[in-house]
PDB file of N, CA and C in Angstrom:
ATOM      1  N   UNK A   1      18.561  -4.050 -10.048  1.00  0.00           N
ATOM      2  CA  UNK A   1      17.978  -4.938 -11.065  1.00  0.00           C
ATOM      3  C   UNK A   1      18.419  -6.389 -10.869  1.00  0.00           C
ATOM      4  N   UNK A   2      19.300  -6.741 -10.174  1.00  0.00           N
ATOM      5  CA  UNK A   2      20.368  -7.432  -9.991  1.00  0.00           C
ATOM      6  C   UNK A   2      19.171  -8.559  -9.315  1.00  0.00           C
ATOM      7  N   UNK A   3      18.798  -7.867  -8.119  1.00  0.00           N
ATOM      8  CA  UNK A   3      17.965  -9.007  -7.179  1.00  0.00           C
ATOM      9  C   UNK A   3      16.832  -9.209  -7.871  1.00  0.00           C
ATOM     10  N   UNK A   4      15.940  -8.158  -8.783  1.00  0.00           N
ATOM     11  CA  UNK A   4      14.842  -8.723  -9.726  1.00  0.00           C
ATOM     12  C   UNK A   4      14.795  -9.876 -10.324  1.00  0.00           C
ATOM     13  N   UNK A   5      16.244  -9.914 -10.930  1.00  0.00           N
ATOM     14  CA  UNK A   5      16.292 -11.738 -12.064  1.00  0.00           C
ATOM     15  C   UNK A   5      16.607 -12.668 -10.984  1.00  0.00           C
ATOM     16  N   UNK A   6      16.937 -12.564  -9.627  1.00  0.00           N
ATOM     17  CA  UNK A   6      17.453 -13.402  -9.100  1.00  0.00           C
ATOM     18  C   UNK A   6      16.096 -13.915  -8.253  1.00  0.00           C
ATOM     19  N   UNK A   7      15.241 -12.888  -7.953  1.00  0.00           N
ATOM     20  CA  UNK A   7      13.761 -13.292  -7.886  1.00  0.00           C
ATOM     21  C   UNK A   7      13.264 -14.187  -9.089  1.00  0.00           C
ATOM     22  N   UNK A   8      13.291 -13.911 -10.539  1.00  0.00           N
ATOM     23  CA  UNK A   8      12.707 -14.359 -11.453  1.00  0.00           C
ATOM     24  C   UNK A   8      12.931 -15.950 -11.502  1.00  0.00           C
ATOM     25  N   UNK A   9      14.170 -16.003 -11.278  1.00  0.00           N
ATOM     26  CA  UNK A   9      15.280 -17.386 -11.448  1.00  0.00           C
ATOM     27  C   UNK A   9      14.411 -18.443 -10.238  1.00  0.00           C
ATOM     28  N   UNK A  10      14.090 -17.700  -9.062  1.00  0.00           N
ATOM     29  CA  UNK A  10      13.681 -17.979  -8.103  1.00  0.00           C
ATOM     30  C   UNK A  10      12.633 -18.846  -8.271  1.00  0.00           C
ATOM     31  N   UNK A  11      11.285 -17.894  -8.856  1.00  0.00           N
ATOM     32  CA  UNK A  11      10.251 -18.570  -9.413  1.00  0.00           C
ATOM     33  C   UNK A  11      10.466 -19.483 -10.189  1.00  0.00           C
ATOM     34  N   UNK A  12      11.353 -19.104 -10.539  1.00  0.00           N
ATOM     35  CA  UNK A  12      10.863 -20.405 -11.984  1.00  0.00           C
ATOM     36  C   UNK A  12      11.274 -22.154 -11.597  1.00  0.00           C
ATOM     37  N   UNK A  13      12.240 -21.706 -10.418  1.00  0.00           N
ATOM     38  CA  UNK A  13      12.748 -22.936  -9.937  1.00  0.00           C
ATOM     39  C   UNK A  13      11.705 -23.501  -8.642  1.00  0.00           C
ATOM     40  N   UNK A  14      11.129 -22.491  -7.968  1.00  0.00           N
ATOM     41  CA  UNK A  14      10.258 -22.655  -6.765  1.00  0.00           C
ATOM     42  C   UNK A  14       8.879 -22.803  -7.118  1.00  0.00           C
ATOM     43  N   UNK A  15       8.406 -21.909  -8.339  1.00  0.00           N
ATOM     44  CA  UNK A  15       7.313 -21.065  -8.455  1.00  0.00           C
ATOM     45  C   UNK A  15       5.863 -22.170  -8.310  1.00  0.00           C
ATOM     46  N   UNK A  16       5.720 -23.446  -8.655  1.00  0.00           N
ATOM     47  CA  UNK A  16       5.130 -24.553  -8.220  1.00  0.00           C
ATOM     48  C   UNK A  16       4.791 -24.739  -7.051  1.00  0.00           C
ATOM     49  N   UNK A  17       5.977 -25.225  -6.430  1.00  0.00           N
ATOM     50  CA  UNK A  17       6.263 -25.326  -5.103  1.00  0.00           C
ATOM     51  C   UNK A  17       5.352 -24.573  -4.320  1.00  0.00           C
ATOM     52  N   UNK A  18       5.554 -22.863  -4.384  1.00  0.00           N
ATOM     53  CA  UNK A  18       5.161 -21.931  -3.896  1.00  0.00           C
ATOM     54  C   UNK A  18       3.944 -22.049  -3.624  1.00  0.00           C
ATOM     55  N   UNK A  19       3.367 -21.927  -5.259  1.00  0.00           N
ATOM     56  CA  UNK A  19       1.648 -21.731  -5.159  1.00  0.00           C
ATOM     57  C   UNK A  19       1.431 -22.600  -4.311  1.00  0.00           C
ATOM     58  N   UNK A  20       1.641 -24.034  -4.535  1.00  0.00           N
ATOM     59  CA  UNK A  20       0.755 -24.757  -3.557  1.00  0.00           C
ATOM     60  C   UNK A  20       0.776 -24.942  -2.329  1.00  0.00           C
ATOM     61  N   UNK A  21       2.205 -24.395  -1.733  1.00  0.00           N
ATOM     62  CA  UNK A  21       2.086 -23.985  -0.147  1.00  0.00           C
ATOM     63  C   UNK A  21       1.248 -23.079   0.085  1.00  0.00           C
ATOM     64  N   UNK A  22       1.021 -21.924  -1.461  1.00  0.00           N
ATOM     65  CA  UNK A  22       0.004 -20.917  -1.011  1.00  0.00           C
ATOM     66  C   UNK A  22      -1.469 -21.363  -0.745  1.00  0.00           C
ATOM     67  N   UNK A  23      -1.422 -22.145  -1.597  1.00  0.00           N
ATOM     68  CA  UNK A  23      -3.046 -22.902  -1.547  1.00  0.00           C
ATOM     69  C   UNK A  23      -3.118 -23.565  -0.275  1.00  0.00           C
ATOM     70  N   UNK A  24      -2.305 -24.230   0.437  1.00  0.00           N
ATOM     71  CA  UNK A  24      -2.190 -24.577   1.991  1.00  0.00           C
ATOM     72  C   UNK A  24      -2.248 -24.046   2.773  1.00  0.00           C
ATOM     73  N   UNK A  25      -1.570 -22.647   2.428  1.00  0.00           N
ATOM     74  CA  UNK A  25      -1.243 -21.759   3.486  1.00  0.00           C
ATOM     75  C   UNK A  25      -3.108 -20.926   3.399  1.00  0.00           C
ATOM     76  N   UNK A  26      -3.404 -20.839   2.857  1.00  0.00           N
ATOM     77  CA  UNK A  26      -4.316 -19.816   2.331  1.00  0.00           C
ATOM     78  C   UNK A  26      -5.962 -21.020   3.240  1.00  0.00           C
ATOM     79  N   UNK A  27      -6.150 -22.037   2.818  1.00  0.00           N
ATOM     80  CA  UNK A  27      -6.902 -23.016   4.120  1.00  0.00           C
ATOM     81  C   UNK A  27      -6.522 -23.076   5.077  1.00  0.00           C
ATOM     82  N   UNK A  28      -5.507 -23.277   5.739  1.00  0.00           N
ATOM     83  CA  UNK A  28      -4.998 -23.188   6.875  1.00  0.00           C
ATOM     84  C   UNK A  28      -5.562 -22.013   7.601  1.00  0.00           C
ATOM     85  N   UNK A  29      -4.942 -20.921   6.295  1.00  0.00           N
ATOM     86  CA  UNK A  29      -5.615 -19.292   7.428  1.00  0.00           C
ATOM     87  C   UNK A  29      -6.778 -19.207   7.443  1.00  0.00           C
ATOM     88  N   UNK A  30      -7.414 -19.732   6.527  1.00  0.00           N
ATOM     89  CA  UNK A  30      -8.971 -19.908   6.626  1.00  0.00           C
ATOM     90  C   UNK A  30      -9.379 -19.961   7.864  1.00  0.00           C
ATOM     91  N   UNK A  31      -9.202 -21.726   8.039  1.00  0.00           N
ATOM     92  CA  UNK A  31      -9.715 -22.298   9.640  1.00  0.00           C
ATOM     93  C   UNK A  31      -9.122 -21.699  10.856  1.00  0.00           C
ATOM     94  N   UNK A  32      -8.448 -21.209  10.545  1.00  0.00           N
ATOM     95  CA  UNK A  32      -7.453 -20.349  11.739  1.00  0.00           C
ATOM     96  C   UNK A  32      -8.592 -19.128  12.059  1.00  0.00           C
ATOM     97  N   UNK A  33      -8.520 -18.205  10.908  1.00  0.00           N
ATOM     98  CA  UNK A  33      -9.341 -17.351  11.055  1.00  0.00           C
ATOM     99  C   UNK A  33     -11.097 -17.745  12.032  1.00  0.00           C
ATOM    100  N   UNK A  34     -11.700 -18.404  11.686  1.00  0.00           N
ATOM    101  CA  UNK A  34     -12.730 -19.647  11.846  1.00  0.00           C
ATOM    102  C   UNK A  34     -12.891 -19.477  13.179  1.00  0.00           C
ATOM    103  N   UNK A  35     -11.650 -20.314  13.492  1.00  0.00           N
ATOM    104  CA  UNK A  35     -11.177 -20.646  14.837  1.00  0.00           C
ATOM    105  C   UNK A  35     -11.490 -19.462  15.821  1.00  0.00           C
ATOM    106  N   UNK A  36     -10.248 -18.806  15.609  1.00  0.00           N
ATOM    107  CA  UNK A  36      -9.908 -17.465  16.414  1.00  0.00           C
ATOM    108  C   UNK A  36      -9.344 -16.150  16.087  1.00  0.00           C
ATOM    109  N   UNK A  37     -10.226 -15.120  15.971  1.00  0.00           N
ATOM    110  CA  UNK A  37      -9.773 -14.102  15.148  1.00  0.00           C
ATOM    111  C   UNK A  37      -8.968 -13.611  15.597  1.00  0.00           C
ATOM    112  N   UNK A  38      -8.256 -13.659  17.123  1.00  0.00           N
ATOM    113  CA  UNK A  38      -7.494 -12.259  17.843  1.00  0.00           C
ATOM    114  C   UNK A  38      -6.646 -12.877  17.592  1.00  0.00           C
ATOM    115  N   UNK A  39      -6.080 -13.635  17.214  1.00  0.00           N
ATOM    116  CA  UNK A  39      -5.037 -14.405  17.217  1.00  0.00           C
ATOM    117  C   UNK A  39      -4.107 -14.416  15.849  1.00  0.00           C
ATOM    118  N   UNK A  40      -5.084 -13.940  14.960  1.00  0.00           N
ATOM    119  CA  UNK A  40      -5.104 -14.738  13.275  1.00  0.00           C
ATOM    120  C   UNK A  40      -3.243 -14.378  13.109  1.00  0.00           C
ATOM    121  N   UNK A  41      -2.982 -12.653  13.871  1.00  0.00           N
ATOM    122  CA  UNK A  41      -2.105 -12.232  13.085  1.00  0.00           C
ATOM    123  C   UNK A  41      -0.722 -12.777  13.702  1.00  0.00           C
ATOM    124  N   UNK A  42      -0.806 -13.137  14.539  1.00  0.00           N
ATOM    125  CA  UNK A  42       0.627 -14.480  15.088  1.00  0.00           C
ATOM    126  C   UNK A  42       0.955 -15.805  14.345  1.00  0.00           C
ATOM    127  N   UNK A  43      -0.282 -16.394  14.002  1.00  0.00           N
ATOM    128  CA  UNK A  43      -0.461 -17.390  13.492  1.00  0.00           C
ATOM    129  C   UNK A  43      -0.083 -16.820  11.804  1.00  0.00           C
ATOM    130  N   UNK A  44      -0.410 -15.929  11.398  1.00  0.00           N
ATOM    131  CA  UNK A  44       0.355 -15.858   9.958  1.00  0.00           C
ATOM    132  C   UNK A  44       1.667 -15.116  10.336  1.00  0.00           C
ATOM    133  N   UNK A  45       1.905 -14.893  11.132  1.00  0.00           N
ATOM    134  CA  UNK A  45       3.464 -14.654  11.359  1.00  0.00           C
ATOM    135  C   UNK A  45       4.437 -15.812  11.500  1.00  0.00           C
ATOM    136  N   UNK A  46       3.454 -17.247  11.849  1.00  0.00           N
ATOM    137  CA  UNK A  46       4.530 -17.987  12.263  1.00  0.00           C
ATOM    138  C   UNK A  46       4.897 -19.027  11.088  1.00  0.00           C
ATOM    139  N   UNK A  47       3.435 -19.043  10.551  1.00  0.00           N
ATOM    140  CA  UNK A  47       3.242 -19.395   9.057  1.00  0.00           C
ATOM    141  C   UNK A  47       4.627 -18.819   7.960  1.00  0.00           C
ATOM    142  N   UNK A  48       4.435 -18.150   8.047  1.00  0.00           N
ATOM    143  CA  UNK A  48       5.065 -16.956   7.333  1.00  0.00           C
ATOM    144  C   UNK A  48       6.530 -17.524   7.266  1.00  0.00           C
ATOM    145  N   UNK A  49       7.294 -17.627   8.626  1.00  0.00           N
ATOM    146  CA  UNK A  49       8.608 -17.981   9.254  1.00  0.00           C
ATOM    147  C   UNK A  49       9.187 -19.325   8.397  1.00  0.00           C
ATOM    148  N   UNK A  50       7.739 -20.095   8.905  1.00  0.00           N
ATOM    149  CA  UNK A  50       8.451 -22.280   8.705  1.00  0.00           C
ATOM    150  C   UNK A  50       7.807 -21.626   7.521  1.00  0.00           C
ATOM    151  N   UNK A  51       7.354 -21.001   6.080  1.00  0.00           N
ATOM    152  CA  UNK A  51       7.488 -21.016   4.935  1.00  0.00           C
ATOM    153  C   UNK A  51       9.078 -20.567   4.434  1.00  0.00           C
ATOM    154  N   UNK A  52       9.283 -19.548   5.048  1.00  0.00           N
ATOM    155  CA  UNK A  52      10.655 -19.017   4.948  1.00  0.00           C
ATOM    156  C   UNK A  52      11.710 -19.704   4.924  1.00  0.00           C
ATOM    157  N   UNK A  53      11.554 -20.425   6.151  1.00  0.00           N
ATOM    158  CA  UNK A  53      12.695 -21.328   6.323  1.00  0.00           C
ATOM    159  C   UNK A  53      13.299 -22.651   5.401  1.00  0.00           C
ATOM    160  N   UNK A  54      11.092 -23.394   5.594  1.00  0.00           N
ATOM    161  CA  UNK A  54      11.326 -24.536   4.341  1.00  0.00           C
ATOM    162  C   UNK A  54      11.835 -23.583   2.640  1.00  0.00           C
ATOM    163  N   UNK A  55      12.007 -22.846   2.079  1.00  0.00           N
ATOM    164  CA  UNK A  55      12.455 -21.774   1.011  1.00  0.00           C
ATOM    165  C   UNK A  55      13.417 -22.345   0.817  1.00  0.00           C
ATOM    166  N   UNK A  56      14.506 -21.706   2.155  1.00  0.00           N
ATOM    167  CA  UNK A  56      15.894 -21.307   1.986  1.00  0.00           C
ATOM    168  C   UNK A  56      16.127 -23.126   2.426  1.00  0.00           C
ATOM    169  N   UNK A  57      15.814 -23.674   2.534  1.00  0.00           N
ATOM    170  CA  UNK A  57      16.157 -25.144   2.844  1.00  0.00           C
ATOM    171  C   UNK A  57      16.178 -25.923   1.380  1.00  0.00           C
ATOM    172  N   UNK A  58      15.193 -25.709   0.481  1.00  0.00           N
ATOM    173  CA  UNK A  58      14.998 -26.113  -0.389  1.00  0.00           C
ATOM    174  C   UNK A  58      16.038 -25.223  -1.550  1.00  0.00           C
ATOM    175  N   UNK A  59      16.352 -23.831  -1.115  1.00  0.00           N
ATOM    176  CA  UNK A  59      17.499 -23.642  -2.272  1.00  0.00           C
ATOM    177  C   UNK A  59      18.397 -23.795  -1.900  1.00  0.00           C
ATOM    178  N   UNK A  60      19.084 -23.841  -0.352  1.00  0.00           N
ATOM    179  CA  UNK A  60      20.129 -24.658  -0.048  1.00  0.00           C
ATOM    180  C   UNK A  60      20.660 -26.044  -0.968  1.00  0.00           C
ATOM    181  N   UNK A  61      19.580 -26.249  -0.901  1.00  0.00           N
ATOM    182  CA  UNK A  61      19.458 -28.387  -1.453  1.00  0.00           C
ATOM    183  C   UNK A  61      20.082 -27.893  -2.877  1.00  0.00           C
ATOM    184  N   UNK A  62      19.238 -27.188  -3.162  1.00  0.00           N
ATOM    185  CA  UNK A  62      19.030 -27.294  -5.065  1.00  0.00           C
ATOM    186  C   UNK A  62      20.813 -26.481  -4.841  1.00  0.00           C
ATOM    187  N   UNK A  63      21.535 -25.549  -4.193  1.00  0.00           N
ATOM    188  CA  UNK A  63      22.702 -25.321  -4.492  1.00  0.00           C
ATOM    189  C   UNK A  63      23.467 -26.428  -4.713  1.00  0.00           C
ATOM    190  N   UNK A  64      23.382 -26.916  -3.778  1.00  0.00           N
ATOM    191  CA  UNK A  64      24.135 -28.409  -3.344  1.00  0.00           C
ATOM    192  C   UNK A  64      24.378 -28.964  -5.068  1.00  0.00           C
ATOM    193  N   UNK A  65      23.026 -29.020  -5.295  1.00  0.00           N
ATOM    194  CA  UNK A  65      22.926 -30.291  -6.290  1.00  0.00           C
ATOM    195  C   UNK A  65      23.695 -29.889  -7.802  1.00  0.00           C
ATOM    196  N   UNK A  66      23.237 -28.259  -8.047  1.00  0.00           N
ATOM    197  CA  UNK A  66      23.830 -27.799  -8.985  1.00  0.00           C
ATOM    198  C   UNK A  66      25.116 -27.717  -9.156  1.00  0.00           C
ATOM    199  N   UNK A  67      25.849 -27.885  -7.526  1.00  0.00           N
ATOM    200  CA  UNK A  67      27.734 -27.953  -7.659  1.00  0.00           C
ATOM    201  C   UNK A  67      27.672 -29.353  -8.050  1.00  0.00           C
ATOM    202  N   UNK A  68      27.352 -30.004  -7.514  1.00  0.00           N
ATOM    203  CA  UNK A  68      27.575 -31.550  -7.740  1.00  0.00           C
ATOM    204  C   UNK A  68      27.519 -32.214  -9.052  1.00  0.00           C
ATOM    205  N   UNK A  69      26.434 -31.079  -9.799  1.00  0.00           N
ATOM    206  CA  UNK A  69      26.095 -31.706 -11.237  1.00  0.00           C
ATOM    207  C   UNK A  69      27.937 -30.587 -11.616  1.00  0.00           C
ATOM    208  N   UNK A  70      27.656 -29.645 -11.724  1.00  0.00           N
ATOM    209  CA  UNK A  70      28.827 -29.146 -12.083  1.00  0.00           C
ATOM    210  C   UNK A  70      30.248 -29.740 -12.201  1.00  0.00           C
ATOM    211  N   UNK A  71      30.616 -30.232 -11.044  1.00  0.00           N
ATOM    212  CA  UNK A  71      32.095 -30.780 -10.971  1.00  0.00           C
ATOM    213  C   UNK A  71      31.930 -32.114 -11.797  1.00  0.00           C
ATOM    214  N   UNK A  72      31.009 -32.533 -11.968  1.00  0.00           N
ATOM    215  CA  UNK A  72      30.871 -34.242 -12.287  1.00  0.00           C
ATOM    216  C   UNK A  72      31.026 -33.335 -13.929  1.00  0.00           C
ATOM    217  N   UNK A  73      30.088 -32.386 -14.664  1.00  0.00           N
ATOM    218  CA  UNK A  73      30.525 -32.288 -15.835  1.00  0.00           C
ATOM    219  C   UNK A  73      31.888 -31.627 -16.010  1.00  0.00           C
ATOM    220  N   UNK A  74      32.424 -31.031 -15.204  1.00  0.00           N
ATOM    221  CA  UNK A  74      34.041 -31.313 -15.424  1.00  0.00           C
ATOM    222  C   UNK A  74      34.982 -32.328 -15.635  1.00  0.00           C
ATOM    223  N   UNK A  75      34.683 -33.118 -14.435  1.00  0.00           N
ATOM    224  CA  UNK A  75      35.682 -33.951 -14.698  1.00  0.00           C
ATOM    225  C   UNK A  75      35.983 -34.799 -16.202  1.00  0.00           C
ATOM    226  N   UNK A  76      33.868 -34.994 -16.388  1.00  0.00           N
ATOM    227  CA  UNK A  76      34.074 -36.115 -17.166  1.00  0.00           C
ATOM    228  C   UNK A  76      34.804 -35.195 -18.893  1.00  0.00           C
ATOM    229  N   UNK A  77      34.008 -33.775 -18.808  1.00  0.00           N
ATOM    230  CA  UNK A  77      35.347 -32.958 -19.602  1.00  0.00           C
ATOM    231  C   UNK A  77      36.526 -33.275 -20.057  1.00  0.00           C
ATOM    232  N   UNK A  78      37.024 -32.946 -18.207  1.00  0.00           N
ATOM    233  CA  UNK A  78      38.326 -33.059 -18.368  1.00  0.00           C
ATOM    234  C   UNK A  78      39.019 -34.717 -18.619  1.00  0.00           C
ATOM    235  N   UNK A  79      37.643 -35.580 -18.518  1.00  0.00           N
ATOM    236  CA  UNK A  79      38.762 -36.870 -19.313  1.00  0.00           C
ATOM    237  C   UNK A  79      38.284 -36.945 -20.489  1.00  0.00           C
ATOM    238  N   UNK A  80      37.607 -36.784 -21.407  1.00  0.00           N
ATOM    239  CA  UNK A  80      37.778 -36.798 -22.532  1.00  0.00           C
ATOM    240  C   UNK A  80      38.521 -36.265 -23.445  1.00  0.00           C
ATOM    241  N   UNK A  81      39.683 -35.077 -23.072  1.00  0.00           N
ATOM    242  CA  UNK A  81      40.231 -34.309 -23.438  1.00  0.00           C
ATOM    243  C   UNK A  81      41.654 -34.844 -22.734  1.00  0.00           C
ATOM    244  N   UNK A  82      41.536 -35.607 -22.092  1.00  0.00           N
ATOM    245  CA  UNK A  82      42.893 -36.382 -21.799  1.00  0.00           C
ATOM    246  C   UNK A  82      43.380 -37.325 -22.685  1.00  0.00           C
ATOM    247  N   UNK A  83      41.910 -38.653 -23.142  1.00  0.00           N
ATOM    248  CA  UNK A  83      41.307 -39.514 -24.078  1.00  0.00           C
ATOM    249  C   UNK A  83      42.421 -38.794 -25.409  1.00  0.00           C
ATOM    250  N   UNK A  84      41.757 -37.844 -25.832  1.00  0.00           N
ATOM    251  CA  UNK A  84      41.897 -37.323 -26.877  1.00  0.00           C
ATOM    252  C   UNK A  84      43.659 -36.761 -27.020  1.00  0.00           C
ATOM    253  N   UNK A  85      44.102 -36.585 -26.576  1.00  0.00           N
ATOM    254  CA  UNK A  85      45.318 -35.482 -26.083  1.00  0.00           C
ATOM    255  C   UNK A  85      46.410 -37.323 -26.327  1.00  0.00           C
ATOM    256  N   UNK A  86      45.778 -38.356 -25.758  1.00  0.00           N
ATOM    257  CA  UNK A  86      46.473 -39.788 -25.698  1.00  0.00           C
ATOM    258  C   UNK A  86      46.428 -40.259 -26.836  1.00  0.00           C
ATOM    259  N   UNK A  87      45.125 -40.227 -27.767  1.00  0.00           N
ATOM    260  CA  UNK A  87      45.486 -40.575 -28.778  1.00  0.00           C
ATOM    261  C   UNK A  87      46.282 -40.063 -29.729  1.00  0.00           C
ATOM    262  N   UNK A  88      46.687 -38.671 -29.813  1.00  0.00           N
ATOM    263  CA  UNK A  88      46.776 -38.029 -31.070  1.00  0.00           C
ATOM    264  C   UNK A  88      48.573 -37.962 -30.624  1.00  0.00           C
ATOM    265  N   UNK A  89      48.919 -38.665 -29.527  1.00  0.00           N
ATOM    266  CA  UNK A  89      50.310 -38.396 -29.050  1.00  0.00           C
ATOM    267  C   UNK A  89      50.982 -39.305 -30.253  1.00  0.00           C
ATOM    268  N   UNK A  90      49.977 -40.552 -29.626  1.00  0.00           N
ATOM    269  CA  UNK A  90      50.399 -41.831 -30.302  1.00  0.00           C
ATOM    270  C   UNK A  90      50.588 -42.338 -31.724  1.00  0.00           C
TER     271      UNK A  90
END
């Protein structure tokens, strides 16, 4: 169940994103198809791959960003509670 919400979480952060690579991806195979049929099923394999990749690139990023927001709301936490801890010495 574990990887279900972590799919869900997924969408909701990608799920934009997604469709409209799908809508790209989905013309693309069009004219591909068009083009050359013996071929079609390499060409959505490779499709398939640089979607994959741009994915995990883009939740790479978004990890990044979520530590970064994280530690910054620590610190500034942890000085207000210093702030506070200074005045009440005094």
């Amino acid at each position: 169940m574990a990887k279900n919400n972590h799919n869900k979480q997924f969408l909701k952060r990608y799920g934009v994103g997604m469709a409209l690579a799908a809508a790209g991806l989905a013309t693309l195979g069009a004219q591909a198809y068009r083009n050359n049929k013996e071929r079609i099923k390499l060409t959505a394999r490779r499709l398939g791959k640089k979607m994959h990749a741009a994915a995990e690139q883009a939740k790479s990023s978004a990890k990044e960003t979520a530590k970064t927001a994280r530690a910054t709301a620590r610190t500034a936490r942890k000085g207000s509670r210093k702030t506070a801890r200074a005045t009440r010495k005094r």
